[in-house]
Protein backbone atom coordinates (compact mmCIF):
# COMPACT_ATOMS: atom_id res chain seq x y z
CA UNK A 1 116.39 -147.13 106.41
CA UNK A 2 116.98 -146.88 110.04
CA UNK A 3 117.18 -150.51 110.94
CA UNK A 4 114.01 -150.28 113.00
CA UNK A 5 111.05 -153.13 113.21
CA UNK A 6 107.94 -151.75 111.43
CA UNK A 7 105.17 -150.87 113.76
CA UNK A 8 102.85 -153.34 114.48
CA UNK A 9 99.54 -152.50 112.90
CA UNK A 10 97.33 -150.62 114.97
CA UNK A 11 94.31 -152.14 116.29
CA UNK A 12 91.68 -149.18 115.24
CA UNK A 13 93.01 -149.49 111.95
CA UNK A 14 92.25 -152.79 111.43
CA UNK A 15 88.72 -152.45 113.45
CA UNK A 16 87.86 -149.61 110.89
CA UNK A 17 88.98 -151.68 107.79
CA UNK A 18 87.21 -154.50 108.87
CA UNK A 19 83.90 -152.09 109.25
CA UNK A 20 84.49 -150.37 106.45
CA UNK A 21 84.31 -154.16 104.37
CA UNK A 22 81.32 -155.03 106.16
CA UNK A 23 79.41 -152.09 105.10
CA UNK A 24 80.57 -151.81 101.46
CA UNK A 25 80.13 -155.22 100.62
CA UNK A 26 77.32 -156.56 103.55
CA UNK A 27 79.36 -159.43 103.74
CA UNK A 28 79.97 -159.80 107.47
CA UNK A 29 82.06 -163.18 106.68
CA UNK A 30 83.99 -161.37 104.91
CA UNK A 31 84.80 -158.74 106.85
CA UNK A 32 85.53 -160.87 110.07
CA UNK A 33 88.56 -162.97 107.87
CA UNK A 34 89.78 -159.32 106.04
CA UNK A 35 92.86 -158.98 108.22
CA UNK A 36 94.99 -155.74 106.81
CA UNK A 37 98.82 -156.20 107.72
CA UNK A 38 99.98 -153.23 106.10
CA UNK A 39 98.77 -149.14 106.52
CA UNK A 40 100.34 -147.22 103.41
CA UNK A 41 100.40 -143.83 104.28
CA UNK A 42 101.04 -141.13 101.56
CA UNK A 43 100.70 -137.35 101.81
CA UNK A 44 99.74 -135.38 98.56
CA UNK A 45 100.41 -131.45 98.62
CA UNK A 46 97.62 -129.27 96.89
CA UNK A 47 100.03 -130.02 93.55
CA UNK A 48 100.11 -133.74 93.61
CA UNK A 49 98.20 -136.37 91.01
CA UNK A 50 98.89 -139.63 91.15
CA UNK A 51 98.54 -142.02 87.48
CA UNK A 52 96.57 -144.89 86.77
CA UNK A 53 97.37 -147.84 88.31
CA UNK A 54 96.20 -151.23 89.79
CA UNK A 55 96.83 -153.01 93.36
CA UNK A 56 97.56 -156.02 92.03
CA UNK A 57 101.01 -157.28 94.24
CA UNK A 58 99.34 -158.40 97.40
CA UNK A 59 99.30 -162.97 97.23
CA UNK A 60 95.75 -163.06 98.22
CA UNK A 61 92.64 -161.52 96.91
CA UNK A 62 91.47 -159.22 99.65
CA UNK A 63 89.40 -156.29 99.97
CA UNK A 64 91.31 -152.61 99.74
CA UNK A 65 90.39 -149.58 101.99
CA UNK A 66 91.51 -146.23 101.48
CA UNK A 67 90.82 -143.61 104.01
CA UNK A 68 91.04 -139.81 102.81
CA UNK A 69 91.86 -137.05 105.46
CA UNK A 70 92.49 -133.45 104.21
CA UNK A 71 91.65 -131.63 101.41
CA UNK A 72 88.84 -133.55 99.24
CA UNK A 73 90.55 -135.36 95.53
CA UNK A 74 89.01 -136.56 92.64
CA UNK A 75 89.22 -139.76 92.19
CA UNK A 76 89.24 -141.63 88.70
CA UNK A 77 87.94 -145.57 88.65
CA UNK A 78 88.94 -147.00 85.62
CA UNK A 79 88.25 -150.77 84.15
CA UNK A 80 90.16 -153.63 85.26
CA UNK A 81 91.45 -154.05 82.04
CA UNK A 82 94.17 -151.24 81.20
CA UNK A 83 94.49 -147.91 81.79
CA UNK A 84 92.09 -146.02 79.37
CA UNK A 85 88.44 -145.88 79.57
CA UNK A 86 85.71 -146.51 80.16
CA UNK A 87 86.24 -144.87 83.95
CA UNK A 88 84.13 -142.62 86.63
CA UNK A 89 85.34 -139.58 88.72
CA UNK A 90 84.46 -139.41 92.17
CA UNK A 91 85.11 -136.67 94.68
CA UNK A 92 86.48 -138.18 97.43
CA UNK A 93 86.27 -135.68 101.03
CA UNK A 94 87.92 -136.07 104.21
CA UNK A 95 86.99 -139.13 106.43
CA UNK A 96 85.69 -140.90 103.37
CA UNK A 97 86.62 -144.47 103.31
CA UNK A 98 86.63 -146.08 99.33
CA UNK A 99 86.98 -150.57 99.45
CA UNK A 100 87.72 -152.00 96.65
CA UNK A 101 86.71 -155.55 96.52
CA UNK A 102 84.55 -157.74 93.59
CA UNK A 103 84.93 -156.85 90.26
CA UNK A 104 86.75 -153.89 91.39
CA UNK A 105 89.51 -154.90 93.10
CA UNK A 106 91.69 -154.92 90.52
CA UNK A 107 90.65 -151.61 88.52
CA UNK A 108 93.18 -148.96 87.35
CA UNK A 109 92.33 -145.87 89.25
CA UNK A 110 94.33 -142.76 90.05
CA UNK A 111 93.91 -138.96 91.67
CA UNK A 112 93.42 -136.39 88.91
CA UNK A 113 93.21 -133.24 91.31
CA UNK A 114 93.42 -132.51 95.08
CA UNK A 115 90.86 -129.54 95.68
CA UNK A 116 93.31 -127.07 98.35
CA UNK A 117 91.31 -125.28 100.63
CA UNK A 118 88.68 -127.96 101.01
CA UNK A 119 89.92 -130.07 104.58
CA UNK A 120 87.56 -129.41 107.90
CA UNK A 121 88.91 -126.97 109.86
CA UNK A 122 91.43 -127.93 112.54
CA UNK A 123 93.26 -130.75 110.89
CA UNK A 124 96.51 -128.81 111.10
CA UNK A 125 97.94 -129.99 107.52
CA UNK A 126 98.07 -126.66 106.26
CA UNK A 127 96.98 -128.17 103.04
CA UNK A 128 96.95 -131.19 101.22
CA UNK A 129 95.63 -134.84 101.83
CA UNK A 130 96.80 -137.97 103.69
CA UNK A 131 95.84 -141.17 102.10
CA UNK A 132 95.71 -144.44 104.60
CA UNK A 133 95.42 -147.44 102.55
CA UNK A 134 95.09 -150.45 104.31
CA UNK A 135 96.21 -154.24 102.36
CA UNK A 136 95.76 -157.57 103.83
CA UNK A 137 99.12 -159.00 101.94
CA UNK A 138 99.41 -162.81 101.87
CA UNK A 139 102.83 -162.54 103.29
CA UNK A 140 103.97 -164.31 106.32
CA UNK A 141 106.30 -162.84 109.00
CA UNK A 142 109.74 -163.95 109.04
């Protein structure tokens, strides 16, 4: 890499993950300790899929949120189990915020299919979706 510091993570981020917890799950104890320390960012072109897998590397057992800008995906939520079924599609849009937490956390999921032509005007992508995923990791700073 370059030998730069990571960012620190940004405040709004962690406001909106912490939102995002308390609405999904109505647990507003739970949201107030959810402290994300890490903001994955990938970008999918109108090609891209991504397999079935599980967020399971993270020490501690914290909620999840993804936050979809772009072109809408569809989503596949599989079983905690292994990677086959029984699993649900979901369409996910832009601004749509999925937390996985509960029985959930741990389920193999993937994207199947980003829809092109499907982002609100103005986003200036020109195609393609940016996935935010935001981890509370367990680790402590060195």
């Amino acid at each position: 890499m370059d030998g730069q510091l990571v960012a620190p993570m940004e405040q709004w981020l962690i406001r909106l993950g912490k939102q995002a917890v308390a609405e999904a799950t109505g647990d507003l104890r739970r949201a107030q300790d959810y402290q994300p320390d890490v903001a994955l960012v990938n970008y999918y072109d109108v090609q891209a899929t991504m397999g079935m897998h599980q967020d399971a590397e993270e020490r501690i057992n914290a909620p999840v949120v993804s936050l979809s800008i772009g072109d809408s995906a569809t989503f596949r939520l599989g079983n905690t189990e292994n990677r086959n079924r029984p699993w649900q599609e979901l369409r996910l849009a832009s601004g749509d915020l999925f937390v996985f937490d509960g029985p959930a956390r741990f389920a193999y999921h993937s994207v199947t299919k980003i829809h092109a032509g499907t982002a609100p005007a103005g986003l200036g992508l020109g195609g393609g979706r940016i996935n935010i995923t935001l981890r509370q990791t367990g680790l402590e700073e060195n």
